[in-house]
Protein backbone atom coordinates (compact mmCIF):
# COMPACT_ATOMS: atom_id res chain seq x y z
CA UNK A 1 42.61 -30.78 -41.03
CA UNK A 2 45.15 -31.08 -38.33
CA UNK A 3 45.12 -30.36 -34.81
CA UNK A 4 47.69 -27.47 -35.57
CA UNK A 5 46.15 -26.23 -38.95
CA UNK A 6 42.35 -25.99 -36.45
CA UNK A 7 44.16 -24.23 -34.33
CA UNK A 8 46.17 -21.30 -36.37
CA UNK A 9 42.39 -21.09 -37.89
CA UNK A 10 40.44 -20.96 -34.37
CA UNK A 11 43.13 -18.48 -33.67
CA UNK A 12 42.80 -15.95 -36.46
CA UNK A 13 39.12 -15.64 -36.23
CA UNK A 14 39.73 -14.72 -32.90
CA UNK A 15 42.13 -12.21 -33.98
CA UNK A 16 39.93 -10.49 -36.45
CA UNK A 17 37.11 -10.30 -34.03
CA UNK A 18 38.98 -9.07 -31.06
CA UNK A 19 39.99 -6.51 -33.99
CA UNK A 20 35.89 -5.99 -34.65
CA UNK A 21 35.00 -5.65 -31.01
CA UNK A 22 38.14 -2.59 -30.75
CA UNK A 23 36.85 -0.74 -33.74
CA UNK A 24 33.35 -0.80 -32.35
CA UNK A 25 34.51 0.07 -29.42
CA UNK A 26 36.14 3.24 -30.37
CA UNK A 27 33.54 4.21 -32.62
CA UNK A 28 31.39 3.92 -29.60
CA UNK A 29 34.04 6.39 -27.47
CA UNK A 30 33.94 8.57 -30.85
CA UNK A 31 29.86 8.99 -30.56
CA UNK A 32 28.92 12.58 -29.79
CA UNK A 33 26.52 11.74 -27.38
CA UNK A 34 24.27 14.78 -25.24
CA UNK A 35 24.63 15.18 -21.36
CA UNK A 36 21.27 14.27 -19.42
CA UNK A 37 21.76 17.07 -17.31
CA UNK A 38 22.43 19.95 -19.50
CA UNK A 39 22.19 18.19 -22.67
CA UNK A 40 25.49 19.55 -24.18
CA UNK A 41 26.86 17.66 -26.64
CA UNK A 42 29.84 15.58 -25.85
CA UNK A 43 32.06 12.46 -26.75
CA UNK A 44 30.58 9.07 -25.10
CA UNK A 45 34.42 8.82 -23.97
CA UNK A 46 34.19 12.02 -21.51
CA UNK A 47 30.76 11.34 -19.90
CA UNK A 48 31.62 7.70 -18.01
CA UNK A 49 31.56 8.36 -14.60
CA UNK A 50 34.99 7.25 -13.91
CA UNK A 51 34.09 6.13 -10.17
CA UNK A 52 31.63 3.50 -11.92
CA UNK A 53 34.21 1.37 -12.89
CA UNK A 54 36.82 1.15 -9.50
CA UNK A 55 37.01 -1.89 -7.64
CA UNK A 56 36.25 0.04 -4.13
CA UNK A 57 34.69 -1.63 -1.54
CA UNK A 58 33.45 1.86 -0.38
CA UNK A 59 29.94 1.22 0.49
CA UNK A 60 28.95 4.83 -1.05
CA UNK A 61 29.98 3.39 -4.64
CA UNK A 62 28.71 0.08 -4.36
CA UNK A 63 25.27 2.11 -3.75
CA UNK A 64 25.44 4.18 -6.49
CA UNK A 65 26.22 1.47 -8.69
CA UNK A 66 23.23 -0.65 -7.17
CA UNK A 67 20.75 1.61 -5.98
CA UNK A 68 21.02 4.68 -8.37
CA UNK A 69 22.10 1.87 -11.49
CA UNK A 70 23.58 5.31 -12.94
CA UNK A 71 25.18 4.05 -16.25
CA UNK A 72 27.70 5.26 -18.20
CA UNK A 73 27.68 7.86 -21.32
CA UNK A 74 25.56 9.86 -18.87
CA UNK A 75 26.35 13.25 -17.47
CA UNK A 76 29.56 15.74 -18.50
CA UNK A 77 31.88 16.32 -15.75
CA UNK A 78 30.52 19.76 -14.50
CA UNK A 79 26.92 18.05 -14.01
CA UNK A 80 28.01 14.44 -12.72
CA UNK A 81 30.45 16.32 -9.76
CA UNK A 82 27.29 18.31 -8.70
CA UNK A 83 25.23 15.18 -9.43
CA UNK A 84 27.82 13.11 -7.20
CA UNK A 85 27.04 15.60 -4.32
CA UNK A 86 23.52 15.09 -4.38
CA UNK A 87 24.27 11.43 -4.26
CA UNK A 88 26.60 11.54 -1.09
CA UNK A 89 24.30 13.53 0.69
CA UNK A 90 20.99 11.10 -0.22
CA UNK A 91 23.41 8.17 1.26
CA UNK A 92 24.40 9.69 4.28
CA UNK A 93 20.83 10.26 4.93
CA UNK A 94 19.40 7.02 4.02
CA UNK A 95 22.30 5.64 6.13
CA UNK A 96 21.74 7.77 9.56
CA UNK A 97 17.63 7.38 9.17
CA UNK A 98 17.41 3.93 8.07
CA UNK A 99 13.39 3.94 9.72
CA UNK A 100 12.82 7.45 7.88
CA UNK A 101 14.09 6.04 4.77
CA UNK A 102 12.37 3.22 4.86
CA UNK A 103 8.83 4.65 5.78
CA UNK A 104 9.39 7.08 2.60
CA UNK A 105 9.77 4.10 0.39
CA UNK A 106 6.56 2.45 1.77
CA UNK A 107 4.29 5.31 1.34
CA UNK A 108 6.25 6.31 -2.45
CA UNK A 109 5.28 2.43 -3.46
CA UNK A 110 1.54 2.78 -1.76
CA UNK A 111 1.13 6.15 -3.92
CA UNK A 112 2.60 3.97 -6.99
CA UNK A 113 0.21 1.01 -6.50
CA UNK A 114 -2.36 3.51 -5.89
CA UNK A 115 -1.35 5.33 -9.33
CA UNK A 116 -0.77 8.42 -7.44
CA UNK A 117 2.57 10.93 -7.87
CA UNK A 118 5.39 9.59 -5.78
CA UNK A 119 8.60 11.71 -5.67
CA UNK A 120 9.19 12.17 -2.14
CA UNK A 121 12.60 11.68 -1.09
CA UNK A 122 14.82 10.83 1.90
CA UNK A 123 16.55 14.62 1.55
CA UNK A 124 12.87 16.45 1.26
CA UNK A 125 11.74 14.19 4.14
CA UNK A 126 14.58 14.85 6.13
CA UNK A 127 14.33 18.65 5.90
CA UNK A 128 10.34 18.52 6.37
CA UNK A 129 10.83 16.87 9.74
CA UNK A 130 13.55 19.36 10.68
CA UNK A 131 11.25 22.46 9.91
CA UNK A 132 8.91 21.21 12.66
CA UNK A 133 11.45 20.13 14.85
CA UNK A 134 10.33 16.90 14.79
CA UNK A 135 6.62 17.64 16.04
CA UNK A 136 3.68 17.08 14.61
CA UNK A 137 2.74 19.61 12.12
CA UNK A 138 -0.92 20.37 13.31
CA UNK A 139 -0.74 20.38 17.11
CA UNK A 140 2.87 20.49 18.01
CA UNK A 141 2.91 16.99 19.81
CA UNK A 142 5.44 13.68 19.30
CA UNK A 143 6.24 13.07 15.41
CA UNK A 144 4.46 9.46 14.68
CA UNK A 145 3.29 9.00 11.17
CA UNK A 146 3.51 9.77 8.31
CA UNK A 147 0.70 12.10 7.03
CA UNK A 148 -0.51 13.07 3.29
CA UNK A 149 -2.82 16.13 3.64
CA UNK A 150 -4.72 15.44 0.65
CA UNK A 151 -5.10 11.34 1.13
CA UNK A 152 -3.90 9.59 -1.52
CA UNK A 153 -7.87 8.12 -2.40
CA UNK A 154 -8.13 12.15 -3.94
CA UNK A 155 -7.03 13.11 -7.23
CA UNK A 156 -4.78 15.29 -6.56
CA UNK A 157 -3.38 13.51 -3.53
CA UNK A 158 0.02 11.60 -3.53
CA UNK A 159 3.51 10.94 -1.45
CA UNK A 160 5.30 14.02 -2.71
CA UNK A 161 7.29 16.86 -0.60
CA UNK A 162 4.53 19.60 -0.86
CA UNK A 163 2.10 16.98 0.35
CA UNK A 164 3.67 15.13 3.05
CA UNK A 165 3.97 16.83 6.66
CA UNK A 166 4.88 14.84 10.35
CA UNK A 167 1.59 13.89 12.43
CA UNK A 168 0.98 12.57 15.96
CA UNK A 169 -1.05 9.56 15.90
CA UNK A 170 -4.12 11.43 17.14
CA UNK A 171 -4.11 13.77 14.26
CA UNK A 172 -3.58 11.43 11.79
CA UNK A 173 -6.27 9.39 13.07
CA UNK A 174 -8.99 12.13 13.54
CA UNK A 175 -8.25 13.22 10.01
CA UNK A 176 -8.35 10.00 8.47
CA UNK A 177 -8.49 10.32 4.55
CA UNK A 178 -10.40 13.19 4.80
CA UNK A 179 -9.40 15.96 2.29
CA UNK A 180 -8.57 19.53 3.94
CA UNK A 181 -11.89 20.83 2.42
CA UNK A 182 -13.97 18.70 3.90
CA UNK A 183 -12.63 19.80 7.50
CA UNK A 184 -14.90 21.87 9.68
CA UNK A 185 -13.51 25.31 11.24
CA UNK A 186 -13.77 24.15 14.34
CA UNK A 187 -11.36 21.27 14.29
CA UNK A 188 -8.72 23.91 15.58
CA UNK A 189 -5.56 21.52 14.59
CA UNK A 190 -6.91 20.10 11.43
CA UNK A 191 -8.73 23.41 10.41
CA UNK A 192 -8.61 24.82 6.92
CA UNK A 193 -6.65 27.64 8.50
CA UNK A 194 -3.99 25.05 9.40
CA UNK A 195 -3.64 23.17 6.23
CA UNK A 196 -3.34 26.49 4.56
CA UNK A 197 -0.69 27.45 7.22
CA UNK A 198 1.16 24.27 6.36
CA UNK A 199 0.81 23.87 2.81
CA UNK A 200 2.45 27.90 2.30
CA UNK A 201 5.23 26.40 4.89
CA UNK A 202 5.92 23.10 2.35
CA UNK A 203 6.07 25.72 -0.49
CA UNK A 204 8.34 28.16 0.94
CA UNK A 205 10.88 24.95 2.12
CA UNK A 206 10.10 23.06 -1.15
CA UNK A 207 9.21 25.30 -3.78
CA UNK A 208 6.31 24.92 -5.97
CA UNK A 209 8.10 21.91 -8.05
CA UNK A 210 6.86 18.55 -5.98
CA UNK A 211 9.00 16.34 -8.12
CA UNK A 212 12.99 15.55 -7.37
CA UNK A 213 15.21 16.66 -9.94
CA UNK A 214 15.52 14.57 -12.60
CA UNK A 215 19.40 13.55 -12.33
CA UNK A 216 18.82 11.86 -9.17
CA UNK A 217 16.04 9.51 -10.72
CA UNK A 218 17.05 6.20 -10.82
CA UNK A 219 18.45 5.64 -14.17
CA UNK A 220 17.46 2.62 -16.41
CA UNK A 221 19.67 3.22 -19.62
């Protein structure tokens, strides 16, 4: 075989596959696929998050892309613009409280390793610490740690909104990993009376739901 016969040969088979990979690729487009957020059904063609695939250098894309790994085939228009929202304002936050953020990450992979519930995020912690003004949610003094009112060695203990509240260092310390039943009445800060004060506070800013909504999961698929 010559050169020029290989060739012409080489080239069709890379004709009718570049045919193979089209056709695939609109059947793919064609694929009524259902929205993860409200599970309507739609084409795969009109749920790729258009945004996904631009060349911007805008650091809020690159972190969706990266840090959210949202894929495409995903969400409808109506639930990715609302979903998009929730993104922007997660970013800003994790942006402006780098130390927050990153003390909410280290307690969520503690509760992981621990094989305890960890949902808390940046936008729950955020608004937790702006209920008590910054403050520690037992005695009023300087916002230091981190505190889980039922420790994470309990059952039902674990880094979510309804069960993480600011602490001084002296309260955290003095309650150790002590759960809120085991507290005597007279530890005025620490008493039963407070944790029931603050756990009714955490509900009415959180709701009874301690999990995230699901669309801002990271997504592996």
């Amino acid at each position: 075989m010559t050169i020029r016969a290989f060739l012409k040969t080489v080239g069709l088979h890379l004709v009718v596959l570049g045919e193979r990979m089209a056709e695939a690729h609109q059947q793919k487009m064609e694929t009524p696929t259902p929205c993860r957020g409200c599970q309507e059904i739609y084409l795969y063609q009109d749920l790729l998050p258009r945004m996904l695939w631009s060349l911007s250098s805008d650091p809020f894309d690159t972190w969706i892309r990266h840090k959210k790994r949202v894929r495409p085939g995903c969400y409808c228009p109506t639930c990715w613009a609302g979903l998009y929202k929730q993104y922007e304002r997660e970013f800003r936050l994790t942006s402006c409280y780098k130390r927050e953020y990153g003390r909410v990450e280290a307690h969520n992979e503690r509760a992981r390793q621990m094989g305890r519930e960890a949902t808390l995020t940046i936008v729950q912690w955020i608004a937790t610490l702006d209920l008590y003004d910054w403050k520690c949610a037992y005695c009023g003094g300087p916002y230091e740690a981190l505190e889980h009112q039922r420790p994470l060695v309990a059952p039902d203990g674990g880094t979510t909104a309804l069960n993480c509240v600011p602490s001084c260092q002296s309260c955290n310390l003095r309650k150790g990993i002590r759960h809120p039943d085991e507290i005597m009445r007279k530890e005025t800060s620490l008493s039963p009376e407070a944790h029931r004060r603050i756990q009714a506070e955490m509900k009415a800013l959180h709701g009874q739901n301690t999990s995230p909504p699901q669309e801002i999961q990271p997504l592996n698929g």
